[in-house]
PDB file of N, CA and C in Angstrom:
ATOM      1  N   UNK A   1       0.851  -1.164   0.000  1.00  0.00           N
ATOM      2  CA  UNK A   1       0.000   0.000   0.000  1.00  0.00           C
ATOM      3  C   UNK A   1       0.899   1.231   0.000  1.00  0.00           C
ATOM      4  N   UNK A   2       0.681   2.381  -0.831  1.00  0.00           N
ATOM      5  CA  UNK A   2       1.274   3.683  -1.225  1.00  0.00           C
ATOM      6  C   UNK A   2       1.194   4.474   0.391  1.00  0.00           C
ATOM      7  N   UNK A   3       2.324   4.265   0.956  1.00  0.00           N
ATOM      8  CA  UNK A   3       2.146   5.367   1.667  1.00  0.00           C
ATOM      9  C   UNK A   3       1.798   6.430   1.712  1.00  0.00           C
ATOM     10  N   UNK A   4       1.031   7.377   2.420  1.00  0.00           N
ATOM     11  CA  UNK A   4       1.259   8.952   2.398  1.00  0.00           C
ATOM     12  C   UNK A   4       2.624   9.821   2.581  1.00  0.00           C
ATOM     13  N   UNK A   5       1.977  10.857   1.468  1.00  0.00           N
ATOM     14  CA  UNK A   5       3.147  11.585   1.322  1.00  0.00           C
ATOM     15  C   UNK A   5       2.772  13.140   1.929  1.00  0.00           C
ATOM     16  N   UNK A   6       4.124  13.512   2.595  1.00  0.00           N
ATOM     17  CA  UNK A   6       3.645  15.135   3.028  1.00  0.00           C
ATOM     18  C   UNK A   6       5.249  15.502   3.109  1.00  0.00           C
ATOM     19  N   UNK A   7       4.659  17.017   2.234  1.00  0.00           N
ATOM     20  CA  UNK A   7       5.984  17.753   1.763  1.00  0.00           C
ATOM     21  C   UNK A   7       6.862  16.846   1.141  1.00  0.00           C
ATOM     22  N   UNK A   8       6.352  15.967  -0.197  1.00  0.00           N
ATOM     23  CA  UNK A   8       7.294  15.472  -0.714  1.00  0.00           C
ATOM     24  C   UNK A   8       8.289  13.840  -0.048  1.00  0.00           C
ATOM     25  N   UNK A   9       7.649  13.960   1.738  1.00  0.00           N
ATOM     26  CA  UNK A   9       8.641  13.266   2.572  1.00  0.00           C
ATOM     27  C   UNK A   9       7.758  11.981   2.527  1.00  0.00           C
ATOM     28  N   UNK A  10       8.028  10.619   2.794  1.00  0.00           N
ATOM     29  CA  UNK A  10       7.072   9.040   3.186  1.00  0.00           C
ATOM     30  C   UNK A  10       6.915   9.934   4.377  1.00  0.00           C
ATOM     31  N   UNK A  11       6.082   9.329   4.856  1.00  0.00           N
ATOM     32  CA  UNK A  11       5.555   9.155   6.362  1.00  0.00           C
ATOM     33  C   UNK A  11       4.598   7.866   6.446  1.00  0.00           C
ATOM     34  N   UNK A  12       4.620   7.480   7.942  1.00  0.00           N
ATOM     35  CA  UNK A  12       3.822   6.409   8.238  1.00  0.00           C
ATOM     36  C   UNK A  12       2.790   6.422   8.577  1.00  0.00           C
ATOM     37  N   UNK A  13       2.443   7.623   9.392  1.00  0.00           N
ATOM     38  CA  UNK A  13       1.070   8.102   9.823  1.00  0.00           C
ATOM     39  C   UNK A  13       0.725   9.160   8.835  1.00  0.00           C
ATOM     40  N   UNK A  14      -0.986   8.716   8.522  1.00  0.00           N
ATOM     41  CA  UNK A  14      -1.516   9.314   7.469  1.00  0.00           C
ATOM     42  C   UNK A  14      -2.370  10.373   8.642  1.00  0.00           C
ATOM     43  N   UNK A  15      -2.847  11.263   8.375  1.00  0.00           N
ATOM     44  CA  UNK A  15      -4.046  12.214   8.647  1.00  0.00           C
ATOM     45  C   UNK A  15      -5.246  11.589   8.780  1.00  0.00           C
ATOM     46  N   UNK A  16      -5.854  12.000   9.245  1.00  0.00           N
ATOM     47  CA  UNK A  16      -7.392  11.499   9.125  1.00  0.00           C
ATOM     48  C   UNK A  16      -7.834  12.151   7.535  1.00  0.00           C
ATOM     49  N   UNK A  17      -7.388  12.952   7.183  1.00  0.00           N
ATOM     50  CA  UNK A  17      -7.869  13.480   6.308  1.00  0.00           C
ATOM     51  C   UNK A  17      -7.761  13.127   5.062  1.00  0.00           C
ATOM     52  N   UNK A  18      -6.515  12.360   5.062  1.00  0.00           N
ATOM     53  CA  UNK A  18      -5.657  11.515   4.235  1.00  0.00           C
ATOM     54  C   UNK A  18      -6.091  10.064   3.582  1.00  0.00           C
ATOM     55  N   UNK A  19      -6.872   9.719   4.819  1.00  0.00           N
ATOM     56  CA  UNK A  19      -7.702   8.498   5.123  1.00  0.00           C
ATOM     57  C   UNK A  19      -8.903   8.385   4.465  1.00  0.00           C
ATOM     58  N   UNK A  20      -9.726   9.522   4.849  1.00  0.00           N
ATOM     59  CA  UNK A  20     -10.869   9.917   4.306  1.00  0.00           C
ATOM     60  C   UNK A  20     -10.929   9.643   2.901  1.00  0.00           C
ATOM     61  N   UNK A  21     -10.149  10.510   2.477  1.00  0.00           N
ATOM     62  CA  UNK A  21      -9.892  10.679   1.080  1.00  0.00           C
ATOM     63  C   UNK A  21      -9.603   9.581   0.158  1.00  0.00           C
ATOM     64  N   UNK A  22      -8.707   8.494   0.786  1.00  0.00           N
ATOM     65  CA  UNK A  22      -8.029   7.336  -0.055  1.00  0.00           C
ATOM     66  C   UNK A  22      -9.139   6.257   0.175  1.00  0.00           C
ATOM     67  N   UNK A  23      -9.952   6.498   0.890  1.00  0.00           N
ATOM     68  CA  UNK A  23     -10.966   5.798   1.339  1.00  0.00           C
ATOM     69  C   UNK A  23     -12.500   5.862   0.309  1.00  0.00           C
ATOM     70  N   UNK A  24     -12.605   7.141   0.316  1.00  0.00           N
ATOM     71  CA  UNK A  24     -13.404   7.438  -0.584  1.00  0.00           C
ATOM     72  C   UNK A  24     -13.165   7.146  -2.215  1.00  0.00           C
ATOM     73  N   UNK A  25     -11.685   6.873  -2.421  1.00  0.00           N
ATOM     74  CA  UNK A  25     -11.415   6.779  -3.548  1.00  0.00           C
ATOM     75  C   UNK A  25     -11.368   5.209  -4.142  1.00  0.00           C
ATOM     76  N   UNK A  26     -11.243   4.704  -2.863  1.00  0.00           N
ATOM     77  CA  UNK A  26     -11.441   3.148  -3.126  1.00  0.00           C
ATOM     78  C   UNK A  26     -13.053   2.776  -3.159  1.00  0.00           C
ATOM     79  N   UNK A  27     -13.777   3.446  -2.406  1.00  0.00           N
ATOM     80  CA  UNK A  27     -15.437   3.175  -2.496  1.00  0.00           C
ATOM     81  C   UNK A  27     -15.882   3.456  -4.062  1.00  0.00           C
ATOM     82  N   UNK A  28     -15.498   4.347  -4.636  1.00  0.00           N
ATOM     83  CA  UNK A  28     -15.715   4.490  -5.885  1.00  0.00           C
ATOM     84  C   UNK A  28     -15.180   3.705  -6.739  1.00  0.00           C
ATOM     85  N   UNK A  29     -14.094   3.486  -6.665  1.00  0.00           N
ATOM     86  CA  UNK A  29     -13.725   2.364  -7.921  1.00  0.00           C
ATOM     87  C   UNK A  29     -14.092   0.836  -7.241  1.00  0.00           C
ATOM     88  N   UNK A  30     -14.009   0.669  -6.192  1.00  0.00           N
ATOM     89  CA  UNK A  30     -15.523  -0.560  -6.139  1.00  0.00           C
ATOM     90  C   UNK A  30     -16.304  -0.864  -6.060  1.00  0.00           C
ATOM     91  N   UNK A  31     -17.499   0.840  -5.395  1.00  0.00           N
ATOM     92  CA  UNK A  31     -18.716   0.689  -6.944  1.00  0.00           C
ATOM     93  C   UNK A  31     -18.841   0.493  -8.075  1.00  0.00           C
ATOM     94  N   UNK A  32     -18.031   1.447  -9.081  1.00  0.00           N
ATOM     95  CA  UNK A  32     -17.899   1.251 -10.040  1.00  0.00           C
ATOM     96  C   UNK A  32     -17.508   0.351 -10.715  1.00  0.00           C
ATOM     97  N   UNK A  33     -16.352  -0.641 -10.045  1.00  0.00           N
ATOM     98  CA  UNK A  33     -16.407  -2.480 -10.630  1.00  0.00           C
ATOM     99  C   UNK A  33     -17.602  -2.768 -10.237  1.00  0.00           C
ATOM    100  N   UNK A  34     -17.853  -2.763  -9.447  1.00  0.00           N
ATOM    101  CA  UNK A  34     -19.005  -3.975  -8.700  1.00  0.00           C
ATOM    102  C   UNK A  34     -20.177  -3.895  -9.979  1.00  0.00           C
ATOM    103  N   UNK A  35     -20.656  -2.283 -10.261  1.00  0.00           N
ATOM    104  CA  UNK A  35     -21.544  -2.376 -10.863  1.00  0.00           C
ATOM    105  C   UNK A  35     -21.904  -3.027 -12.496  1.00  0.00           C
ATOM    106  N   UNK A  36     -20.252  -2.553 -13.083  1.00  0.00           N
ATOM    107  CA  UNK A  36     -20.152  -3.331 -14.336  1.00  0.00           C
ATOM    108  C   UNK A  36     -20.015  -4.986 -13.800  1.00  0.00           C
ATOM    109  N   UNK A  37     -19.729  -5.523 -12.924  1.00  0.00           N
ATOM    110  CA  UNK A  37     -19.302  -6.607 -12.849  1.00  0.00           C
ATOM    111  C   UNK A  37     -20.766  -7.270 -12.472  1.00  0.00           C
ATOM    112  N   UNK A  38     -21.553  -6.714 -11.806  1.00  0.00           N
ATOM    113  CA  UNK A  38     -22.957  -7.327 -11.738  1.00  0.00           C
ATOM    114  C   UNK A  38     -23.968  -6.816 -12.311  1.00  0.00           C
ATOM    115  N   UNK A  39     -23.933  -6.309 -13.245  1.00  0.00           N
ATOM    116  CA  UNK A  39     -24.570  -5.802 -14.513  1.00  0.00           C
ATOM    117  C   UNK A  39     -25.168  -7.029 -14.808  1.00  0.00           C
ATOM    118  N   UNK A  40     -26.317  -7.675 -14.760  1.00  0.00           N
ATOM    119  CA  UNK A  40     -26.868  -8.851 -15.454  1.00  0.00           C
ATOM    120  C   UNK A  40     -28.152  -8.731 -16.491  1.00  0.00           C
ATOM    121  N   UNK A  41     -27.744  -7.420 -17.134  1.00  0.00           N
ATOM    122  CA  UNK A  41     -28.588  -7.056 -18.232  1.00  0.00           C
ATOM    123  C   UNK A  41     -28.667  -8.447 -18.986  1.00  0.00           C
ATOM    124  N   UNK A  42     -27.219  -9.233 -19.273  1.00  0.00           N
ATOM    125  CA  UNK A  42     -27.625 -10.225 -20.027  1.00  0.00           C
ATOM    126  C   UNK A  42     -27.808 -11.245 -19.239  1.00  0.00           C
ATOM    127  N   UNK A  43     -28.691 -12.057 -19.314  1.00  0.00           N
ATOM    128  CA  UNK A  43     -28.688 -13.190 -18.976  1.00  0.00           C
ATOM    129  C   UNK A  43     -27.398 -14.529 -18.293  1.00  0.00           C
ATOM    130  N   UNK A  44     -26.703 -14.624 -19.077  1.00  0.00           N
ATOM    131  CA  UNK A  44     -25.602 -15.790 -19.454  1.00  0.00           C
ATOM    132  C   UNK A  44     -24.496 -14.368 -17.971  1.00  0.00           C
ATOM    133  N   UNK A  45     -24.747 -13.595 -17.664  1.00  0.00           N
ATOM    134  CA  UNK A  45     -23.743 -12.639 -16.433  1.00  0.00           C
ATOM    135  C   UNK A  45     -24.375 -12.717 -14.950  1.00  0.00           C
ATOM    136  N   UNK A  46     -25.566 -13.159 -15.053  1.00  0.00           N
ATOM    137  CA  UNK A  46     -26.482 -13.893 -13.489  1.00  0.00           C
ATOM    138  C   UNK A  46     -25.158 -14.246 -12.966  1.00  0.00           C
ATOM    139  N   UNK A  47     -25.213 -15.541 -13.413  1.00  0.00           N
ATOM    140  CA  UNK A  47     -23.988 -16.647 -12.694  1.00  0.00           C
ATOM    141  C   UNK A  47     -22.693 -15.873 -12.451  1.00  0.00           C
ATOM    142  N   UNK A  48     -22.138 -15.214 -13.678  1.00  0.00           N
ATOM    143  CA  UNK A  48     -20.895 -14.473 -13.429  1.00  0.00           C
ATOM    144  C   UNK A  48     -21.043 -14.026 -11.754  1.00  0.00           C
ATOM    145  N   UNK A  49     -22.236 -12.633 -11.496  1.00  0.00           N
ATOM    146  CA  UNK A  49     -22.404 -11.767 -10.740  1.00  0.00           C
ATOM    147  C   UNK A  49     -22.573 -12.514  -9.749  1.00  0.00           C
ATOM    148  N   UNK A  50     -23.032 -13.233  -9.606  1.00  0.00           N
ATOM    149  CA  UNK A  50     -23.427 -14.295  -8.244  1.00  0.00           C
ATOM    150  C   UNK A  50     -22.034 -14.955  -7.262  1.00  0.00           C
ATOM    151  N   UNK A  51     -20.977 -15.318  -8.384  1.00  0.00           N
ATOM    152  CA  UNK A  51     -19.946 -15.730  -8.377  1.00  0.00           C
ATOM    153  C   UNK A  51     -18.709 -14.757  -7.364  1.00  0.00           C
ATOM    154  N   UNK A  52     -18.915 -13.632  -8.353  1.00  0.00           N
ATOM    155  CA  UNK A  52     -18.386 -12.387  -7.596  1.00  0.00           C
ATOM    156  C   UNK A  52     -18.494 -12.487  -6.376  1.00  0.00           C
ATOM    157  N   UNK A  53     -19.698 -11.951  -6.189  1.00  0.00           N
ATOM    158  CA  UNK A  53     -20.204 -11.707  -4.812  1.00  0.00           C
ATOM    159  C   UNK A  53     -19.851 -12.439  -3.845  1.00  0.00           C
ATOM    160  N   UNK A  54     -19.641 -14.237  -3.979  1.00  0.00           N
ATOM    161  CA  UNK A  54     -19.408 -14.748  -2.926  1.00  0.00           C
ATOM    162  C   UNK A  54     -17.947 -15.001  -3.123  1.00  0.00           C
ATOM    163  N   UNK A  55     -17.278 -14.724  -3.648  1.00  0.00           N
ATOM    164  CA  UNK A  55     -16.182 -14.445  -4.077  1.00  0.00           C
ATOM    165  C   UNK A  55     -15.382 -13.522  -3.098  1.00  0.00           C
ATOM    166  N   UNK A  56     -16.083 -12.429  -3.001  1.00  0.00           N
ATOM    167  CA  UNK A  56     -16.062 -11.418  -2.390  1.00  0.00           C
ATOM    168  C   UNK A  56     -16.044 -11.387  -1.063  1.00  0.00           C
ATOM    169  N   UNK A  57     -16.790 -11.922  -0.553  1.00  0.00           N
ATOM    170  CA  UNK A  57     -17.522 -11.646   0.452  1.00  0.00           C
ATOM    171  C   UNK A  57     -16.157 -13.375   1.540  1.00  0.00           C
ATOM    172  N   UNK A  58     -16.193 -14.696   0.569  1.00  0.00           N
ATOM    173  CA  UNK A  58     -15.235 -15.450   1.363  1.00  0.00           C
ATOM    174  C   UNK A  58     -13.790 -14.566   1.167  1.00  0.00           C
ATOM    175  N   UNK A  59     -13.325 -14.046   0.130  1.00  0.00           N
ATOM    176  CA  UNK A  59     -12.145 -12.937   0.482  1.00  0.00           C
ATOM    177  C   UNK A  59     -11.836 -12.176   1.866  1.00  0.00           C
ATOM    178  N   UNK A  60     -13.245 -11.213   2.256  1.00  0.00           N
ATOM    179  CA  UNK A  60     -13.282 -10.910   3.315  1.00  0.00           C
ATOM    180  C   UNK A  60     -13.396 -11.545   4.306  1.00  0.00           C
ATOM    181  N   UNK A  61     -13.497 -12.670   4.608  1.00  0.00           N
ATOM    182  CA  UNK A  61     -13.272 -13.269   5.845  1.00  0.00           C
ATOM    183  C   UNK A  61     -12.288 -14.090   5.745  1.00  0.00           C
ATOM    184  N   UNK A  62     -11.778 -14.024   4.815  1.00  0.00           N
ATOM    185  CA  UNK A  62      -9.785 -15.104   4.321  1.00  0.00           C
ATOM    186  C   UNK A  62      -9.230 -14.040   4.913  1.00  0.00           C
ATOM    187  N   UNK A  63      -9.355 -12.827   4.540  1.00  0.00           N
ATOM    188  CA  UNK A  63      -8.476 -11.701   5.000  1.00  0.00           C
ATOM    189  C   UNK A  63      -8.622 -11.396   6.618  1.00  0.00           C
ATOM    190  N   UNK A  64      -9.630 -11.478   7.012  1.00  0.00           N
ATOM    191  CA  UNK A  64      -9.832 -11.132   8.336  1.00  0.00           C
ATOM    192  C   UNK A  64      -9.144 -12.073   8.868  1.00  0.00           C
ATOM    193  N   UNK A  65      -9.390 -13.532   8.988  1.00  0.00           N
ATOM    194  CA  UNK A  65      -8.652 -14.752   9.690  1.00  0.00           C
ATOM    195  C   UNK A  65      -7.073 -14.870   9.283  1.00  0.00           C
ATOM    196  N   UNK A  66      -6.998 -14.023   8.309  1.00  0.00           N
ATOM    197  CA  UNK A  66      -5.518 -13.894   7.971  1.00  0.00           C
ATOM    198  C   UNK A  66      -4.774 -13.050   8.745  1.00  0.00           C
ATOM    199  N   UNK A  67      -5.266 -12.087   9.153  1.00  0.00           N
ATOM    200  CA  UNK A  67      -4.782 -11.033   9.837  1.00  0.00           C
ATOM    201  C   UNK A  67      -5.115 -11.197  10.860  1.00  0.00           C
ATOM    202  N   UNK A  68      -5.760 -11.827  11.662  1.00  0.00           N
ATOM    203  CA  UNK A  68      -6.310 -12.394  12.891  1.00  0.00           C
ATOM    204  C   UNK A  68      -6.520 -11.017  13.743  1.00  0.00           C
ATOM    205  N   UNK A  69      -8.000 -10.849  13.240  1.00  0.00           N
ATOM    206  CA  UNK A  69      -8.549 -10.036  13.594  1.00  0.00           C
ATOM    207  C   UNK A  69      -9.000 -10.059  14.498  1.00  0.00           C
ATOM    208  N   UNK A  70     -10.024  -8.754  15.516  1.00  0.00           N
ATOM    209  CA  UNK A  70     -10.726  -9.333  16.754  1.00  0.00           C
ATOM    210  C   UNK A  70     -12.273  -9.585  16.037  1.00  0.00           C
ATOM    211  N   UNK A  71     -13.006 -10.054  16.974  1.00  0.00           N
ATOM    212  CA  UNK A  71     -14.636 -10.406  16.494  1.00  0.00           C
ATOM    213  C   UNK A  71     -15.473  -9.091  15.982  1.00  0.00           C
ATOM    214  N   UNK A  72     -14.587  -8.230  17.248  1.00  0.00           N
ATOM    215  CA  UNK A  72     -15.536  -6.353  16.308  1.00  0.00           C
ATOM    216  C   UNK A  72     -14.678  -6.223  14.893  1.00  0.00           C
ATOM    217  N   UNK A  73     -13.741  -6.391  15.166  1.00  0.00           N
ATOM    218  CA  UNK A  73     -13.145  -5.906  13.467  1.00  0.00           C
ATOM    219  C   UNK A  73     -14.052  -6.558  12.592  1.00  0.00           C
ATOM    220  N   UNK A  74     -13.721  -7.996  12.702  1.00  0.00           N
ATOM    221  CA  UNK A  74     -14.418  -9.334  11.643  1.00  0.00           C
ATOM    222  C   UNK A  74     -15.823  -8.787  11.503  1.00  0.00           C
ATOM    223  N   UNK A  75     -16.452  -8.597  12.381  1.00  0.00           N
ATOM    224  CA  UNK A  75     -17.740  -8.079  12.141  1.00  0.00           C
ATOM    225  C   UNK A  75     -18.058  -6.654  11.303  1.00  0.00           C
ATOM    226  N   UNK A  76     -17.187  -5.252  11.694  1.00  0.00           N
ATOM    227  CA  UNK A  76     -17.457  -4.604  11.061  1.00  0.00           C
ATOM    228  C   UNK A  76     -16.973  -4.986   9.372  1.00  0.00           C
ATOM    229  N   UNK A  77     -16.125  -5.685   9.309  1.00  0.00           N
ATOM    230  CA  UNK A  77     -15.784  -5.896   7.613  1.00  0.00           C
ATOM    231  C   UNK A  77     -16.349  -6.816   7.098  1.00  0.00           C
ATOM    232  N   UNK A  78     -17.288  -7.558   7.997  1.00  0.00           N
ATOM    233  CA  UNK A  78     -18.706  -8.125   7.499  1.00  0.00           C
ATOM    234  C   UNK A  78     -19.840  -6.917   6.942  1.00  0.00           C
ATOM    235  N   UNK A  79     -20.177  -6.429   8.075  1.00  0.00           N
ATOM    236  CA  UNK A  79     -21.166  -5.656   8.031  1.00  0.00           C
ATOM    237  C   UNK A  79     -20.313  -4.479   6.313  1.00  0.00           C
ATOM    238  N   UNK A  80     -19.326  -4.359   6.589  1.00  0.00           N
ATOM    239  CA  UNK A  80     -19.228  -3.016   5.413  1.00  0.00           C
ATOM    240  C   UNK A  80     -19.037  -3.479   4.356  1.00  0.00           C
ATOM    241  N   UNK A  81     -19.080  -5.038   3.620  1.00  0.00           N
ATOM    242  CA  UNK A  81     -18.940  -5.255   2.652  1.00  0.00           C
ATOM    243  C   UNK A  81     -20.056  -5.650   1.950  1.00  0.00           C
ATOM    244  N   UNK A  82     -21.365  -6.010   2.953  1.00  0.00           N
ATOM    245  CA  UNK A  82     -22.497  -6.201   2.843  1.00  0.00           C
ATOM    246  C   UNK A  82     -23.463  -4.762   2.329  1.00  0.00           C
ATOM    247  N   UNK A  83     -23.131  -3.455   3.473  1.00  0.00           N
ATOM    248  CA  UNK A  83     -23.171  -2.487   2.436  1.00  0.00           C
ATOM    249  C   UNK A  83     -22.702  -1.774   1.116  1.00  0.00           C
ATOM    250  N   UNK A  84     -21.390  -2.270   0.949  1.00  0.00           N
ATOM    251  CA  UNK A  84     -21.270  -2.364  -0.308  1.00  0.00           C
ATOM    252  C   UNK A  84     -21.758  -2.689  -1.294  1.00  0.00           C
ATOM    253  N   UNK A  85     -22.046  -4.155  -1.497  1.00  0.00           N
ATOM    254  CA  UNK A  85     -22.622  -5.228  -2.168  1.00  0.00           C
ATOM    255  C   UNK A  85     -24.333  -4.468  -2.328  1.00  0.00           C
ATOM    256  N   UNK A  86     -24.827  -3.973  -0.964  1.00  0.00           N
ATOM    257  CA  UNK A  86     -26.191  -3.766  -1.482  1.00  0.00           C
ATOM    258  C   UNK A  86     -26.186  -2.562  -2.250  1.00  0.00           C
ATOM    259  N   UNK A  87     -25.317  -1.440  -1.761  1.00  0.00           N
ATOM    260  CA  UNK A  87     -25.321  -0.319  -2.630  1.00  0.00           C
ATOM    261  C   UNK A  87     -25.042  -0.346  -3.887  1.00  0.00           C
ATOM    262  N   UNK A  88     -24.349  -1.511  -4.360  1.00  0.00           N
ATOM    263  CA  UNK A  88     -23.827  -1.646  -5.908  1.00  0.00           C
ATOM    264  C   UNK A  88     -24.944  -2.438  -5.955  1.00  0.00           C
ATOM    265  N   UNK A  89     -25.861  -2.846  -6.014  1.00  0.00           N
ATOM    266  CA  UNK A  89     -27.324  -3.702  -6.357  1.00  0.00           C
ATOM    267  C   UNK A  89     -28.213  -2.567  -6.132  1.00  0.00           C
ATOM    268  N   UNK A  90     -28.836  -1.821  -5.437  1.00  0.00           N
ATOM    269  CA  UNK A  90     -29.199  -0.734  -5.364  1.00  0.00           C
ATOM    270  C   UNK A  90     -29.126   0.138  -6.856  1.00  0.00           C
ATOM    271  N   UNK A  91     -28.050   0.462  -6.730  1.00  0.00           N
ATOM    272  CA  UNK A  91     -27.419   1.290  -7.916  1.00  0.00           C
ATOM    273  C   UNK A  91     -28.003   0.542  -9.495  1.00  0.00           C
ATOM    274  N   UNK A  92     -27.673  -0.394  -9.167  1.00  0.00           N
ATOM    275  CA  UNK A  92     -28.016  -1.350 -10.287  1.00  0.00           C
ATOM    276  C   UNK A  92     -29.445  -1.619 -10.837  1.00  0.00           C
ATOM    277  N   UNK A  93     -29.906  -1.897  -9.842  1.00  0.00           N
ATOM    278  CA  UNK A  93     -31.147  -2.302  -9.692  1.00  0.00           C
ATOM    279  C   UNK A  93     -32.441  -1.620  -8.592  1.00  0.00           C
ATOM    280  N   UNK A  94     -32.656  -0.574  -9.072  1.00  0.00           N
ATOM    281  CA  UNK A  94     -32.940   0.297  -7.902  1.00  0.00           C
ATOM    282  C   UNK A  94     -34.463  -0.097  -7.404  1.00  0.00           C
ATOM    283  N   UNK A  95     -35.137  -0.607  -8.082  1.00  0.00           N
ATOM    284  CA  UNK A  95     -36.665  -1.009  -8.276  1.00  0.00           C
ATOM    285  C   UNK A  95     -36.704  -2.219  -7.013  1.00  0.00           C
ATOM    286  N   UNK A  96     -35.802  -2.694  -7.717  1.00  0.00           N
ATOM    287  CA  UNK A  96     -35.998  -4.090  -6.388  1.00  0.00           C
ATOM    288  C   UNK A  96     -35.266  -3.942  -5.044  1.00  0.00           C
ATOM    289  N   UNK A  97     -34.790  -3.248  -4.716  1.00  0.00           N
ATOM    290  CA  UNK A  97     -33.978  -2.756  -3.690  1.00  0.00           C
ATOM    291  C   UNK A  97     -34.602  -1.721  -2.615  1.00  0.00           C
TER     292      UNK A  97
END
């Protein structure tokens, strides 16, 4: 991961502000996959999108047990990938949502 930079210098500690920002920038480009990626305008991309998702979702808990997380962490990166997932279905599909 790209450290933050200030005045040109690495540093290890980012800002909150810093955070915010790189944070927000990752929510967007994985809406924006998520949504082409579960796009199931066609038919024969159901399965694709379905795939993803749990794809996704056992990632996040490989990663959590990888990093040996506590039960609040594991949980909140349950809970925030689940809002993810619905907001890119949402987005997608706003009628049924």
């Amino acid at each position: 991961m790209p450290l933050a930079r200030r005045d040109g210098k690495n540093n290890t500690a980012a800002s909150l502000a810093e955070i915010e920002g790189r944070m927000l920038v990752l929510e967007v480009v994985a809406m924006t996959s998520l949504a082409m990626v579960l796009d199931t305008s066609e038919p024969e991309k159901a399965d694709i999108g379905r795939g993803v998702l749990y794809l996704i979702r056992e990632a996040v808990e490989n990663k959590c047990a990888e990093m040996d997380l506590s039960e609040d962490a594991t949980s909140t990166a349950r809970e925030y990938v689940d809002e993810l997932l619905n907001t890119a279905m949402h987005s997608l599909f706003p009628e049924r949502h």
